[in-house]
N, C-alpha and C. Protein backbone atom coordinates (compact mmCIF):
# COMPACT_ATOMS: atom_id res chain seq x y z
N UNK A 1 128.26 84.26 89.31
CA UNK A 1 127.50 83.62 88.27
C UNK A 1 126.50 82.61 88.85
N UNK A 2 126.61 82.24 89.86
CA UNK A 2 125.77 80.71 90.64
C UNK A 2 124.88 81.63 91.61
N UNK A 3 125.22 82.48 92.04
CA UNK A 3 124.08 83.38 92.45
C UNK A 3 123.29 83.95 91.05
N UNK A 4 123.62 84.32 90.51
CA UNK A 4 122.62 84.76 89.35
C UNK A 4 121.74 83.75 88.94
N UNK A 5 122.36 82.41 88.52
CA UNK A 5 121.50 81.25 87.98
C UNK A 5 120.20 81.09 88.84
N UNK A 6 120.82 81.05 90.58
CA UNK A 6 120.07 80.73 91.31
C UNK A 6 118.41 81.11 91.42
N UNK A 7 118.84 82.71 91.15
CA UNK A 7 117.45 83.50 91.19
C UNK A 7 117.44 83.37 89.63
N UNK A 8 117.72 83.28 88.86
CA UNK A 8 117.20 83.43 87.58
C UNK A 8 116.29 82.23 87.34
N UNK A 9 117.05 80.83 88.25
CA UNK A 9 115.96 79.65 88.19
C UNK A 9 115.35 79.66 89.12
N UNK A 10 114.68 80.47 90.07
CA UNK A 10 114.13 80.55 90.81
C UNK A 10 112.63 81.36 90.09
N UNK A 11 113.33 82.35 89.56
CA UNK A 11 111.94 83.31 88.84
C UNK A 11 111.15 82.56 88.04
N UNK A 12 112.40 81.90 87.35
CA UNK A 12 111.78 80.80 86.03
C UNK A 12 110.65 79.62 86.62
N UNK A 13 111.04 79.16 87.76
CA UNK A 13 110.15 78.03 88.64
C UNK A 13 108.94 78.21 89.07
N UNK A 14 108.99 79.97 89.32
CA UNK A 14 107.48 80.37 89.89
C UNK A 14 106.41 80.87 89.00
N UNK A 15 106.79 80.58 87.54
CA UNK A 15 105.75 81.12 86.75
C UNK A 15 104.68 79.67 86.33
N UNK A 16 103.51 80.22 86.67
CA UNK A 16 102.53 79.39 86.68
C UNK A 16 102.07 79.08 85.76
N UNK A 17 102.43 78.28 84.74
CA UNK A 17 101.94 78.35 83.59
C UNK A 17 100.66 77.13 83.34
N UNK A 18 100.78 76.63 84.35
CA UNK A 18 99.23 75.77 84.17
C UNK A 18 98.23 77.00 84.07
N UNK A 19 98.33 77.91 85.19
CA UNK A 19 97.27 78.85 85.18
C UNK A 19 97.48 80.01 84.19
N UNK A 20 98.36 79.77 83.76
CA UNK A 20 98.37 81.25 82.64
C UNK A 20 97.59 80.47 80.97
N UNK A 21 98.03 79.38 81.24
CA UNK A 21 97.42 78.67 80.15
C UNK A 21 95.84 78.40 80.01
N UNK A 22 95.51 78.15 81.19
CA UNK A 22 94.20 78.15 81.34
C UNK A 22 93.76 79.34 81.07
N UNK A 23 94.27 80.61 82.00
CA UNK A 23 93.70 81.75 81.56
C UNK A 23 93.22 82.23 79.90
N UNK A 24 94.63 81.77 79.63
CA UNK A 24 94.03 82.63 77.94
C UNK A 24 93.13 82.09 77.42
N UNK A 25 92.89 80.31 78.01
CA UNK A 25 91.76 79.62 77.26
C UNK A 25 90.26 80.21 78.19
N UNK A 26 90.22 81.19 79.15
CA UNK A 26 89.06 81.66 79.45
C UNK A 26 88.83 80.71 80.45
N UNK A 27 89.40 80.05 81.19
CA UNK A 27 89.06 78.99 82.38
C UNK A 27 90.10 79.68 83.42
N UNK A 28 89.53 79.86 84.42
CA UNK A 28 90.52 79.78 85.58
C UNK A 28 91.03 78.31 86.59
N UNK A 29 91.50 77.45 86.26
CA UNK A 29 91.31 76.10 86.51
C UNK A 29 91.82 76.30 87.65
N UNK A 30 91.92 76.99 88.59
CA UNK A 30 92.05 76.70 90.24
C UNK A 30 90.58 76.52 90.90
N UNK A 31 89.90 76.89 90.08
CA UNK A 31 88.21 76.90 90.07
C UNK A 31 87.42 76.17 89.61
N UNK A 32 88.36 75.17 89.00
CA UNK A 32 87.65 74.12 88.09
C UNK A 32 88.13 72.40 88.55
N UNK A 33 87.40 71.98 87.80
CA UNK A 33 88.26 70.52 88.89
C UNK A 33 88.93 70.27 89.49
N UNK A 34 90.10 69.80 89.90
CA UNK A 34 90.65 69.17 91.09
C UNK A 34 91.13 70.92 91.85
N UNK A 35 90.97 71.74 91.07
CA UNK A 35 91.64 73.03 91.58
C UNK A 35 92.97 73.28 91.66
N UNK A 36 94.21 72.45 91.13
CA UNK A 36 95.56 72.56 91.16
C UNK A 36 95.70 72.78 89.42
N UNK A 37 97.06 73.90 89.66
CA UNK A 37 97.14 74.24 88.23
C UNK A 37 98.17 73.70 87.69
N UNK A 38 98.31 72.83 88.15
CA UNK A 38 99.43 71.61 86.89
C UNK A 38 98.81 70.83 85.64
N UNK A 39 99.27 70.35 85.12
CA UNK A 39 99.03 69.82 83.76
C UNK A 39 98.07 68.70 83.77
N UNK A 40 97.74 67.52 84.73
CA UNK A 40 96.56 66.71 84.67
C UNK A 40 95.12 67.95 84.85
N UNK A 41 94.88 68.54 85.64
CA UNK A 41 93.84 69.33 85.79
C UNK A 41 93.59 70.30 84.53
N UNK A 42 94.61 71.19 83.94
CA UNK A 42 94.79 71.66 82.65
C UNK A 42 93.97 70.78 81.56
N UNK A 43 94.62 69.78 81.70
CA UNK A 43 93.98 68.90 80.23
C UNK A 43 92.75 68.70 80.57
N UNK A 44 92.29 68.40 81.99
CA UNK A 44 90.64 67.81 82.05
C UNK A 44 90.17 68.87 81.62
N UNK A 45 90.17 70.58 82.39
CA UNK A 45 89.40 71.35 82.02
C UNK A 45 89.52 72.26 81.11
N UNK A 46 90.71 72.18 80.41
CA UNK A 46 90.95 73.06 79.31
C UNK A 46 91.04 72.41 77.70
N UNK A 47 91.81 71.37 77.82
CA UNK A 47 92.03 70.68 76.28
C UNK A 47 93.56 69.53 77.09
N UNK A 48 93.61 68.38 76.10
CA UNK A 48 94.35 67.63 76.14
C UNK A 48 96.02 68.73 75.76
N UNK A 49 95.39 69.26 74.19
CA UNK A 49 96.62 69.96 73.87
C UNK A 49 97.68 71.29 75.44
N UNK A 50 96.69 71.91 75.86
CA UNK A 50 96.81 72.30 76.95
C UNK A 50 97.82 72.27 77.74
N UNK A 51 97.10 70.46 78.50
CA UNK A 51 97.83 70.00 79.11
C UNK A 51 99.40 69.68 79.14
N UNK A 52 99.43 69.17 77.45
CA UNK A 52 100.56 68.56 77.51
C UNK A 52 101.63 69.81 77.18
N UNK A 53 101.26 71.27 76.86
CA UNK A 53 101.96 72.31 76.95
C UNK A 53 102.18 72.46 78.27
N UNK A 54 101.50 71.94 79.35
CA UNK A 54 101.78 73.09 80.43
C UNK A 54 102.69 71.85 81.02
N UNK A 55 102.77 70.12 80.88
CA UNK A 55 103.78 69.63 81.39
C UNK A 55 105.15 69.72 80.38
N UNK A 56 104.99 70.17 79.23
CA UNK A 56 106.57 70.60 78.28
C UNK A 56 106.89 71.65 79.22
N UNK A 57 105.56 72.54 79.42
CA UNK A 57 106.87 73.83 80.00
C UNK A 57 107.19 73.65 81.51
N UNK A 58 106.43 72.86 82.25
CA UNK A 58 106.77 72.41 83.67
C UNK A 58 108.41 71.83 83.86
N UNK A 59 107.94 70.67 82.92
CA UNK A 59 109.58 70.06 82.81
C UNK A 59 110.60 71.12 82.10
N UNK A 60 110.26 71.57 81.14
CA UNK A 60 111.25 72.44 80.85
C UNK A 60 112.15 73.52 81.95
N UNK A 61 111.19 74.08 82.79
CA UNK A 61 111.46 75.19 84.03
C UNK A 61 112.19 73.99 84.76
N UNK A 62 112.41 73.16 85.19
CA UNK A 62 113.56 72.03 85.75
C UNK A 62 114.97 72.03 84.74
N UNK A 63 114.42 71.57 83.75
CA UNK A 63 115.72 71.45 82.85
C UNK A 63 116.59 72.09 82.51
N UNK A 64 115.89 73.34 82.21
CA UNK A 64 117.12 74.57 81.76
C UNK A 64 117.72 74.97 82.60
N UNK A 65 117.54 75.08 83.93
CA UNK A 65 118.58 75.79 84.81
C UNK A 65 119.43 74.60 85.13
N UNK A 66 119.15 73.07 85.72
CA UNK A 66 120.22 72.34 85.47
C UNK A 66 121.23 72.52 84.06
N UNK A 67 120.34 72.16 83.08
CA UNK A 67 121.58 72.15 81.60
C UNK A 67 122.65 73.30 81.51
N UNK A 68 121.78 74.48 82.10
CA UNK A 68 122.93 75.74 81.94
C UNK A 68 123.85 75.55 83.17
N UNK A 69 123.47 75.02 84.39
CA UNK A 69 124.78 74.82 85.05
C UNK A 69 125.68 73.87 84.54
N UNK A 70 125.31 72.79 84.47
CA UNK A 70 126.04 71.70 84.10
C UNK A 70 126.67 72.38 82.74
N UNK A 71 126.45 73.64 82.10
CA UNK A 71 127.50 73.08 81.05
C UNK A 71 128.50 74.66 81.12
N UNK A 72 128.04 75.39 82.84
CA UNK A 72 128.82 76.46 82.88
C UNK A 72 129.92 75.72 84.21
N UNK A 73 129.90 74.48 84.14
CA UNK A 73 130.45 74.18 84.97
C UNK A 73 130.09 74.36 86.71
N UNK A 74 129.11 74.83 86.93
CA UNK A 74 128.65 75.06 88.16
C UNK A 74 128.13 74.08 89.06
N UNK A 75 127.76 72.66 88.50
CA UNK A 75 127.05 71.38 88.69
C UNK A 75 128.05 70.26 88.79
């Protein structure tokens, strides 16, 4: 089960969602200001709203794989 989590929060960690977010808004923001696709660069070049989606789902991809260990007992 702790091998499964592992890669399951592993897959979950590598999805880029600064840049997928940007994408659908028609910006490729690795191309656009500071060029990093986390959530301050998001909001400059895409929208405030954006941004603050792509740091909910940033933090979120941290949280859930802790919460599900911690409450499968694995933590």
């Amino acid at each position: 089960m702790a091998l499964t989590l592992a890669i399951v929060s592993y897959l979950l960690g590598s999805i880029p969602t600064g840049y997928l977010l940007g994408a659908l808004a028609g910006v490729d923001v690795r191309k656009t200001g500071s060029g990093n696709i986390g959530a301050t660069n998001v909001a400059r070049t895409v929208g405030k709203g954006r941004g603050v989606a792509t740091l909910l789902a940033d933090a979120g991809k941290g949280f859930i794989p802790v919460y599900v260990a911690l409450h499968l007992g694995l933590a």
